[in-house]
C-alpha atoms as a PDB file:
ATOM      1  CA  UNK A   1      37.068 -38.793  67.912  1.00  0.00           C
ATOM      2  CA  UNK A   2      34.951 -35.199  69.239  1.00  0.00           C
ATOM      3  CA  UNK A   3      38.153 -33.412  68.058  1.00  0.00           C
ATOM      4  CA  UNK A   4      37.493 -34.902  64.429  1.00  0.00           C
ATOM      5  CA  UNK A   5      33.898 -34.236  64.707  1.00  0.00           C
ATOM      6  CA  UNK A   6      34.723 -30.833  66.173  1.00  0.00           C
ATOM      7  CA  UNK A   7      36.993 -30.327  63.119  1.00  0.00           C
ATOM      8  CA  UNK A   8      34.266 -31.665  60.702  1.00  0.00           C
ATOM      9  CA  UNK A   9      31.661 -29.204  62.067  1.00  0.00           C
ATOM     10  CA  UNK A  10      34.260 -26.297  62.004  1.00  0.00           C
ATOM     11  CA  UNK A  11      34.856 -27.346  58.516  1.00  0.00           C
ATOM     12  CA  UNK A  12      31.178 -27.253  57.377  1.00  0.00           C
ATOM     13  CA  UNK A  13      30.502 -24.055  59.200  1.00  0.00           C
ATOM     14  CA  UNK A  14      33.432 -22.179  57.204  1.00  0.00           C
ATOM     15  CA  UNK A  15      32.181 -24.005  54.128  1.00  0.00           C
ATOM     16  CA  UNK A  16      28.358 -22.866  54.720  1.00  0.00           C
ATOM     17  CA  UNK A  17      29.738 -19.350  55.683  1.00  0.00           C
ATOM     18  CA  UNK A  18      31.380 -19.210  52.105  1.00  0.00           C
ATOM     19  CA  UNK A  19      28.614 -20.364  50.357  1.00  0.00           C
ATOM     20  CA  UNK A  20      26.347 -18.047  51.931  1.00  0.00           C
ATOM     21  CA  UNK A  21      28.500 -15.109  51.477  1.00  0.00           C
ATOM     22  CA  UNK A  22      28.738 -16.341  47.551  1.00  0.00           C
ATOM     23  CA  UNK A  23      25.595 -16.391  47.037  1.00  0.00           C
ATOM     24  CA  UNK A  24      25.013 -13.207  48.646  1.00  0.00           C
ATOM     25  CA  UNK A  25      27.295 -11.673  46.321  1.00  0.00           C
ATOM     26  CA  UNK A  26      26.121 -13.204  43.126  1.00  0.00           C
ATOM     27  CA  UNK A  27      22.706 -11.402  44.095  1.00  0.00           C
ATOM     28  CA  UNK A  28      24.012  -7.998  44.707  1.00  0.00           C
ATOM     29  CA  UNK A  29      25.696  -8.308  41.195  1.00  0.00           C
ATOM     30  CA  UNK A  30      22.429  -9.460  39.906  1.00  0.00           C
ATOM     31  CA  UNK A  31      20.716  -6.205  42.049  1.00  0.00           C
ATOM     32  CA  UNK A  32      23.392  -3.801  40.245  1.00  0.00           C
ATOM     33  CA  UNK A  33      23.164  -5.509  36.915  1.00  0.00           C
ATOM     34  CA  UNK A  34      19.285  -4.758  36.879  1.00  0.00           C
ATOM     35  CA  UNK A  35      19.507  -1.501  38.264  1.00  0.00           C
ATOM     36  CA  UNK A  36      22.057  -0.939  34.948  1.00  0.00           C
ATOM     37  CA  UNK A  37      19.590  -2.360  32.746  1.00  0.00           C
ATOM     38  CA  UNK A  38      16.371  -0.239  34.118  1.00  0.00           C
ATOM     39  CA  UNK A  39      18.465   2.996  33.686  1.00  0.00           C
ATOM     40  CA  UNK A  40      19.368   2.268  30.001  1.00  0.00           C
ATOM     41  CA  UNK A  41      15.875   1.228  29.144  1.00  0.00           C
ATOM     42  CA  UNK A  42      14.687   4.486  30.752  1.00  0.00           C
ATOM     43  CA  UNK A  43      17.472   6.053  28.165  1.00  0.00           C
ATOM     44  CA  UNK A  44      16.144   4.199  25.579  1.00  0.00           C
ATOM     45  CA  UNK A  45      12.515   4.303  26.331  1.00  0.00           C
ATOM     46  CA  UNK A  46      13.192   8.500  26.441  1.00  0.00           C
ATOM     47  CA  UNK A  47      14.801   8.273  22.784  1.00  0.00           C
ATOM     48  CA  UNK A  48      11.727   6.332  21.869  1.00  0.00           C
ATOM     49  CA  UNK A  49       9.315   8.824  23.632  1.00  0.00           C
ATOM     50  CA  UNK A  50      11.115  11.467  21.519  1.00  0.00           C
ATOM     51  CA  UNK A  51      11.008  10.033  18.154  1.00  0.00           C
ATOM     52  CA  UNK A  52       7.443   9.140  19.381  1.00  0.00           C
ATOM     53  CA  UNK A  53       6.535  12.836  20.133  1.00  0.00           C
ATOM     54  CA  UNK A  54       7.711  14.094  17.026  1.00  0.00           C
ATOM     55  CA  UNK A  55       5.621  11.514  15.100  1.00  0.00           C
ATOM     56  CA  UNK A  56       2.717  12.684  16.864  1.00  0.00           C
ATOM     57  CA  UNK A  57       3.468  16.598  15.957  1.00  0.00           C
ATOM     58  CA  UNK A  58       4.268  15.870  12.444  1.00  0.00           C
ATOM     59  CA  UNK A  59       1.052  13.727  12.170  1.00  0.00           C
ATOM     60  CA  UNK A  60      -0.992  16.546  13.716  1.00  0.00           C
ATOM     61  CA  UNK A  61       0.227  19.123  11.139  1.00  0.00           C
ATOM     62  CA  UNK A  62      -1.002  16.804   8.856  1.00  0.00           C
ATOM     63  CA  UNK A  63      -4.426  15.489  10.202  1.00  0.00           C
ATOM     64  CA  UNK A  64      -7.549  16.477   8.478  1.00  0.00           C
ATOM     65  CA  UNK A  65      -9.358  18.890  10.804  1.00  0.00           C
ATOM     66  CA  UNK A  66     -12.604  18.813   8.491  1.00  0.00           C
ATOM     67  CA  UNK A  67     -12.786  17.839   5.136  1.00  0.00           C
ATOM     68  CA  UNK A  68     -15.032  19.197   2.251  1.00  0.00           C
ATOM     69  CA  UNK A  69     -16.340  18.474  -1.052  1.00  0.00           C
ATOM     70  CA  UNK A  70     -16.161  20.746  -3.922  1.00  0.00           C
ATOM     71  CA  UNK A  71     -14.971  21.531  -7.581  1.00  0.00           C
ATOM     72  CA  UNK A  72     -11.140  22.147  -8.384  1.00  0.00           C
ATOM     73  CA  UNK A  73     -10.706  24.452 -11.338  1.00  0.00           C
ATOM     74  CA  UNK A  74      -7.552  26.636 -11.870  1.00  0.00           C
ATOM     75  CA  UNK A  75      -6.457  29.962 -13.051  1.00  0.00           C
ATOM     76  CA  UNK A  76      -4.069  31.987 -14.056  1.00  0.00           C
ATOM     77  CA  UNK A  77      -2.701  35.402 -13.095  1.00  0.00           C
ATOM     78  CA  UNK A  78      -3.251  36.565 -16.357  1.00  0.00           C
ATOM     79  CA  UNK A  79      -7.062  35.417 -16.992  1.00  0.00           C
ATOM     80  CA  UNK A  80      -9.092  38.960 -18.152  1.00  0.00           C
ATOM     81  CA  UNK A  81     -11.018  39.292 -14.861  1.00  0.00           C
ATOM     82  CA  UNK A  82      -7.855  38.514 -12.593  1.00  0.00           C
ATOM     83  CA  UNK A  83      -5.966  42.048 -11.113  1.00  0.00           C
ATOM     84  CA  UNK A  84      -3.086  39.781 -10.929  1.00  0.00           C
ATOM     85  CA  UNK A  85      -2.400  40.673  -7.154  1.00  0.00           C
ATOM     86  CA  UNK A  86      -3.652  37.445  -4.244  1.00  0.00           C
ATOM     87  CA  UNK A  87      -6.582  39.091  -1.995  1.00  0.00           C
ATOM     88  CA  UNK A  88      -5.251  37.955   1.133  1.00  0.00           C
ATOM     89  CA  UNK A  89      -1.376  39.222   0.865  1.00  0.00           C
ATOM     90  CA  UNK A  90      -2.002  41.721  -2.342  1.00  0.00           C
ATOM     91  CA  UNK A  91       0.939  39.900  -3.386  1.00  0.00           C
ATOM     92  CA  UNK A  92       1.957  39.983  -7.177  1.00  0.00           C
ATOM     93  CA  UNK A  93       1.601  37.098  -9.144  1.00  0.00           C
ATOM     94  CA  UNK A  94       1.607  38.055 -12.446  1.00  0.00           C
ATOM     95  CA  UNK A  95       5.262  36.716 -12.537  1.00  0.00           C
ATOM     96  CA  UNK A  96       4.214  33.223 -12.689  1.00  0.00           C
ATOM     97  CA  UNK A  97       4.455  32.675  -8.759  1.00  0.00           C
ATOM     98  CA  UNK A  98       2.268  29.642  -7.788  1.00  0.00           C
ATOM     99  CA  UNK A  99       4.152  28.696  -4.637  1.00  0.00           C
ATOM    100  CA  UNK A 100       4.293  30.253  -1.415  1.00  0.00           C
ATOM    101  CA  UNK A 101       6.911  29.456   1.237  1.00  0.00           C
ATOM    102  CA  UNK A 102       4.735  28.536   4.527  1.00  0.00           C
ATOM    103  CA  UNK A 103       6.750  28.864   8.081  1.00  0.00           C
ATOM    104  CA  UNK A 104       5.198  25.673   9.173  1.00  0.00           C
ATOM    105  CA  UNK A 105       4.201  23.846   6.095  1.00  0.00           C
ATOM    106  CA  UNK A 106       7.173  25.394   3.433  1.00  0.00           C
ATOM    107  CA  UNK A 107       6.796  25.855  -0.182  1.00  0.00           C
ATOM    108  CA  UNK A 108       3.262  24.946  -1.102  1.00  0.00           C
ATOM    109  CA  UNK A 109       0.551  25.700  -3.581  1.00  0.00           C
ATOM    110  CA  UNK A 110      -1.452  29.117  -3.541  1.00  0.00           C
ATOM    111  CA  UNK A 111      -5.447  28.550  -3.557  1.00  0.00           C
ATOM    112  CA  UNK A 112      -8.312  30.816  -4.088  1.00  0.00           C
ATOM    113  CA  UNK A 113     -11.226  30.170  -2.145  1.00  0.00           C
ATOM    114  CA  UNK A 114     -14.531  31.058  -0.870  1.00  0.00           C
ATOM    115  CA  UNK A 115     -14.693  33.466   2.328  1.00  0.00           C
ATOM    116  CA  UNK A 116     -15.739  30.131   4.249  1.00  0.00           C
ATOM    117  CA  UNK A 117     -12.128  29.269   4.474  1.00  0.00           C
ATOM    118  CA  UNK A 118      -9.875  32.138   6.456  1.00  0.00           C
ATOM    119  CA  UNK A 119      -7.147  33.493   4.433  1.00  0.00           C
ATOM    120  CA  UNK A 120      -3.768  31.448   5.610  1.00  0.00           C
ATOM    121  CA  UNK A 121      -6.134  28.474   5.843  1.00  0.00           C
ATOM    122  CA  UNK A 122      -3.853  24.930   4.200  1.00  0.00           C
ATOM    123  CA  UNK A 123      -5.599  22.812   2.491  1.00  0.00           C
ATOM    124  CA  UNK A 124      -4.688  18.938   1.069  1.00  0.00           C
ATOM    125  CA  UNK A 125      -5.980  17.364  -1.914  1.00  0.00           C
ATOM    126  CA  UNK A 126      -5.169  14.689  -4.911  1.00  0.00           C
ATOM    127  CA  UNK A 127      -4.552  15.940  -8.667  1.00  0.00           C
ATOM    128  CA  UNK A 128      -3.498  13.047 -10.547  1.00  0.00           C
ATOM    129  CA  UNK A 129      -3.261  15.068 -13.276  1.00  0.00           C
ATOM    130  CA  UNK A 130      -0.492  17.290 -11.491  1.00  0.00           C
ATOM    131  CA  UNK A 131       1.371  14.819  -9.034  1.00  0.00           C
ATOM    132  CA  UNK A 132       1.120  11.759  -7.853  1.00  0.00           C
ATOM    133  CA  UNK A 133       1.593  12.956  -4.421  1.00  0.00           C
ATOM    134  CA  UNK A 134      -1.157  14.969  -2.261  1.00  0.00           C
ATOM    135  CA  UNK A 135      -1.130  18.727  -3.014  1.00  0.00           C
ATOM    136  CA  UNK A 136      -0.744  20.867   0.110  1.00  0.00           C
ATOM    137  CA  UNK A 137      -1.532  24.155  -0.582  1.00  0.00           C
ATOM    138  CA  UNK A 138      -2.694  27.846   1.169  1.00  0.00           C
ATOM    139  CA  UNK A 139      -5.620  29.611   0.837  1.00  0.00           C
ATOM    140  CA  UNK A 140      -4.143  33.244  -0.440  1.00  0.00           C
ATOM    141  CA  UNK A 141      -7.137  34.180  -2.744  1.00  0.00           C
ATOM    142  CA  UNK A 142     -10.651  35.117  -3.042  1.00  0.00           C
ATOM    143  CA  UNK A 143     -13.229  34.840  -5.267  1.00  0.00           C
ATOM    144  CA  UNK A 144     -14.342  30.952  -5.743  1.00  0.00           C
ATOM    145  CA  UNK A 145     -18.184  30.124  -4.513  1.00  0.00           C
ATOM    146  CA  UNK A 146     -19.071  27.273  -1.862  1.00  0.00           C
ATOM    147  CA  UNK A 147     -16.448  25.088  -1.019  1.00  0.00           C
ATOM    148  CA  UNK A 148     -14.934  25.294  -4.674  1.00  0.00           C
ATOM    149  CA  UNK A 149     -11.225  25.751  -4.990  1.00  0.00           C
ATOM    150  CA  UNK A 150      -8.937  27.527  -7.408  1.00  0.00           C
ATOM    151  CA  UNK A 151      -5.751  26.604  -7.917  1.00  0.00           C
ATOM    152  CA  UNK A 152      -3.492  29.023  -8.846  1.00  0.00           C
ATOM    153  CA  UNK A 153      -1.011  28.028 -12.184  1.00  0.00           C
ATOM    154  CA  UNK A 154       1.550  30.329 -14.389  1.00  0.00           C
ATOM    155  CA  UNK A 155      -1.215  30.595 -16.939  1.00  0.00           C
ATOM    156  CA  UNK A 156      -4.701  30.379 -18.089  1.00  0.00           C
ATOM    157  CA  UNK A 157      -3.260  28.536 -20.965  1.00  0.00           C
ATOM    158  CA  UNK A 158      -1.903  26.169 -18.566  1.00  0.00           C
ATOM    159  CA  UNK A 159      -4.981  26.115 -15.942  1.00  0.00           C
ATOM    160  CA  UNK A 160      -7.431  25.049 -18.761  1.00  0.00           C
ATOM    161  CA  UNK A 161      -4.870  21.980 -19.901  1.00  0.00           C
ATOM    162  CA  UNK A 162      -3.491  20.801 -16.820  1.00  0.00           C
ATOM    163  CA  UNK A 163      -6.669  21.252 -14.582  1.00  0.00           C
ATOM    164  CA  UNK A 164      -9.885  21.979 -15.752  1.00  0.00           C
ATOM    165  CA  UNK A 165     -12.326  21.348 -13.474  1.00  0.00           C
ATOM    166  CA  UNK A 166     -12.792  18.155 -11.469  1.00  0.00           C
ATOM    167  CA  UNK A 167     -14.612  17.338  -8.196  1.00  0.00           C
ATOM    168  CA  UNK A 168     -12.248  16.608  -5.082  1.00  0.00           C
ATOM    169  CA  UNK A 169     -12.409  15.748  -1.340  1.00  0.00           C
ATOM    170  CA  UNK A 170     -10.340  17.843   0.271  1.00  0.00           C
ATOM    171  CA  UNK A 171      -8.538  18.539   4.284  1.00  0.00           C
ATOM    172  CA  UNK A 172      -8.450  20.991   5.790  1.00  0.00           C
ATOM    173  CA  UNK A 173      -4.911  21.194   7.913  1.00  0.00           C
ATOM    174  CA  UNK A 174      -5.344  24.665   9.366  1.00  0.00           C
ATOM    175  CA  UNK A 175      -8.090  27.077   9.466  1.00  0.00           C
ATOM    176  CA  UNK A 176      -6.610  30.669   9.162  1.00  0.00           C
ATOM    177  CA  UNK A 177      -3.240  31.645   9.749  1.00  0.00           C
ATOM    178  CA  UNK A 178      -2.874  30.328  13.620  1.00  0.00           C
ATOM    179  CA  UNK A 179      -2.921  26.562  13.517  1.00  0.00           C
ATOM    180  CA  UNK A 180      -6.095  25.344  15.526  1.00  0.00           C
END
């Protein structure tokens, strides 16, 4: 009878020993299985952090950094007191040029403005009348009072129709040519 009981212990033991070396290894696969899940998280938390960064530079190229109130008129290179040349590049625009290409903000719209905004300055506003989108354009030109803009079209003809003058609120993006 102690040789069965002997047995019986012997028996549990071994069973105990497997069971605890089971469970031991179903928790080191859970360990590893984490550790795998933390390191693709960090993966995808970087790729998040990324697209995240880039929304935030995008959105500061495009936050107002003061805004203003003033009249929009337009004009053309071609109006009798115009030289037909922008005051900040002496660029010609007697071509019909209304655009320039901007190395941060591309092709936008070309602006005349008081001396209160620096020359390379980009400002944002809303034309109906012209697009249903926000205008982004640079200041390139000289000559408007206050905080009045002019916006620069192919023609008088075409400044008088399309724009006339209208009071906007408008951002500015950038003061000057450095973006600050």
């Amino acid at each position: 009878m102690k040789n069965i009981f002997r047995v019986l212990r012997y028996i549990i033991e071994c069973v105990v020993i497997i069971f605890v070396v089971f469970m031991a290894n179903i928790s080191t696969s859970q360990e590893i299985t984490t550790v795998s899940n933390q390191a693709s998280n960090r993966v995808i938390n970087l790729t998040t952090m990324a697209m995240k960064l880039e929304s935030d530079i995008k959105n500061d190229l495009y936050s107002a950094k003061d805004t203003y109130t003033g009249d929009l008129t337009g004009y053309g290179a071609d109006c009798p007191l115009c030289g037909g040349h922008l005051g900040c590049t002496g660029q010609d625009v007697r071509d019909g040029t209304t655009t320039y290409n901007d190395p941060v903000y591309g092709n936008v719209r070309i602006v005349a403005s008081s001396k209160s905004l620096a020359c390379g300055s980009i400002v944002r506003f809303q034309l109906d009348k012209l697009s249903n989108e926000p205008i982004v354009a640079i200041v390139l030109d000289r000559g408007v009072g206050g905080q009045d803009l002019d916006l620069l079209m192919p023609s008088e003809a075409e400044a008088s129709s399309k724009v006339g003058r209208t009071t906007i609120s408008y951002d500015v993006l950038r003061f000057g040519w450095t973006k600050d």
